[in-house]
Protein backbone atom coordinates (compact mmCIF):
# COMPACT_ATOMS: atom_id res chain seq x y z
CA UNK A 1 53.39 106.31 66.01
CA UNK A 2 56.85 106.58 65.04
CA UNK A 3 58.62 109.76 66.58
CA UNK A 4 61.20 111.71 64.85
CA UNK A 5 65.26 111.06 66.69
CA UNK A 6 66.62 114.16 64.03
CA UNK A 7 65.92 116.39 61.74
CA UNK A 8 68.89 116.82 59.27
CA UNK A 9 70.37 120.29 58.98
CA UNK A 10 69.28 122.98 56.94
CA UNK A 11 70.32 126.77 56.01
CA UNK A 12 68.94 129.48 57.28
CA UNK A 13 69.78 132.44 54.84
CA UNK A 14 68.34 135.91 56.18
CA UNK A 15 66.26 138.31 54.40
CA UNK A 16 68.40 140.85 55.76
CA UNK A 17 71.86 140.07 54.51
CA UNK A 18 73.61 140.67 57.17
CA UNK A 19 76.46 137.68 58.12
CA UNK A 20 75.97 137.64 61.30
CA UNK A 21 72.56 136.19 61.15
CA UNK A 22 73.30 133.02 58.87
CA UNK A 23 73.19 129.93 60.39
CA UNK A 24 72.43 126.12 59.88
CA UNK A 25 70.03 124.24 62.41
CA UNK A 26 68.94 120.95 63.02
CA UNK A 27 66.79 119.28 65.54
CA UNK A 28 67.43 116.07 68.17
CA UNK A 29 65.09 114.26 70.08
CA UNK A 30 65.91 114.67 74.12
CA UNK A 31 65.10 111.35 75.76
CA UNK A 32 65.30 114.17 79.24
CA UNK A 33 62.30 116.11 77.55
CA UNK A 34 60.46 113.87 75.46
CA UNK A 35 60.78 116.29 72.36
CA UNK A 36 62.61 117.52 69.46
CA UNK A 37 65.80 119.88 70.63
CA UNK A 38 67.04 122.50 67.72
CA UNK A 39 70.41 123.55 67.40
CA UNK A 40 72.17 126.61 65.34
CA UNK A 41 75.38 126.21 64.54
CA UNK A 42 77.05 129.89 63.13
CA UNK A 43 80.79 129.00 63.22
CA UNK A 44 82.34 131.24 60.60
CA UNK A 45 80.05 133.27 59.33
CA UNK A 46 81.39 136.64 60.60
CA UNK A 47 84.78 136.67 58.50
CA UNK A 48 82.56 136.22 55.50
CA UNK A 49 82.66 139.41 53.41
CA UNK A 50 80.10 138.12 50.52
CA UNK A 51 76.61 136.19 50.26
CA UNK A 52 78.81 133.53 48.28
CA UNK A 53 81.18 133.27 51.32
CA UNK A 54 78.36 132.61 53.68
CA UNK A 55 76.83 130.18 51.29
CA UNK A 56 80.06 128.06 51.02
CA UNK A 57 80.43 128.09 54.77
CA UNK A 58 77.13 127.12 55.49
CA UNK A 59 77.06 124.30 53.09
CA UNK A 60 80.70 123.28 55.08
CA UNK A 61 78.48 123.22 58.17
CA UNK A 62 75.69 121.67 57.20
CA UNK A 63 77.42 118.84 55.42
CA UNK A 64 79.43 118.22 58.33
CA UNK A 65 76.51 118.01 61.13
CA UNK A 66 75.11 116.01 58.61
CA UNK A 67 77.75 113.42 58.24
CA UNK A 68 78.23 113.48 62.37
CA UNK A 69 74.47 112.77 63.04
CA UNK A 70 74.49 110.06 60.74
CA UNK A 71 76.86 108.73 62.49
CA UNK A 72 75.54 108.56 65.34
CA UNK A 73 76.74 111.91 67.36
CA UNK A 74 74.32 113.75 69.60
CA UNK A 75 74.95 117.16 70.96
CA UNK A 76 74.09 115.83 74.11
CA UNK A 77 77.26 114.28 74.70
CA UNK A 78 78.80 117.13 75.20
CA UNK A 79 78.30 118.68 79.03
CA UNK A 80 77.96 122.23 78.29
CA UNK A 81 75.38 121.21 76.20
CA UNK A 82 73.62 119.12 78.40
CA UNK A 83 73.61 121.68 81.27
CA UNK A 84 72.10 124.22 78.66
CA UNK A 85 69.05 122.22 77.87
CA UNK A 86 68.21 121.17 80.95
CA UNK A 87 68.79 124.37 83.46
């Protein structure tokens, strides 16, 4: 069986309406854990005044974790993140 390595990123837009709980996530397999890791991003999201605003910036967000994981990136290269995951 093939296993998933990511899951691209998608929008989350709250029920609410509230900025502050926008966000885009996506998911990356841990080779540490065996499993699927998600990840929110919410950069920029609080100086939005208006739904549009958060739309816009979300689509900025998701288009650009897109573009680095099909690159190649992983979150995991980064040492902050890697101590998170695995504390």
């Amino acid at each position: 069986m093939k296993r998933k390595e990511i899951i691209l990123p998608k929008i989350y837009r709250p029920k609410s309406g509230r900025v502050e709980d926008w966000f885009v996530y996506f998911s990356v397999f841990d080779e540490f854990t065996g499993k699927l890791r998600r990840f929110r991003k919410s950069a920029g999201f609080k100086k939005c005044t208006s739904d549009a605003e958060c739309l816009a910036n979300a689509r900025r967000l998701q288009a650009k974790y897109t573009r680095l994981l099909k690159r190649g990136w992983s979150p995991f290269e980064n040492k902050k993140e890697i101590g998170r995951a695995h504390v």
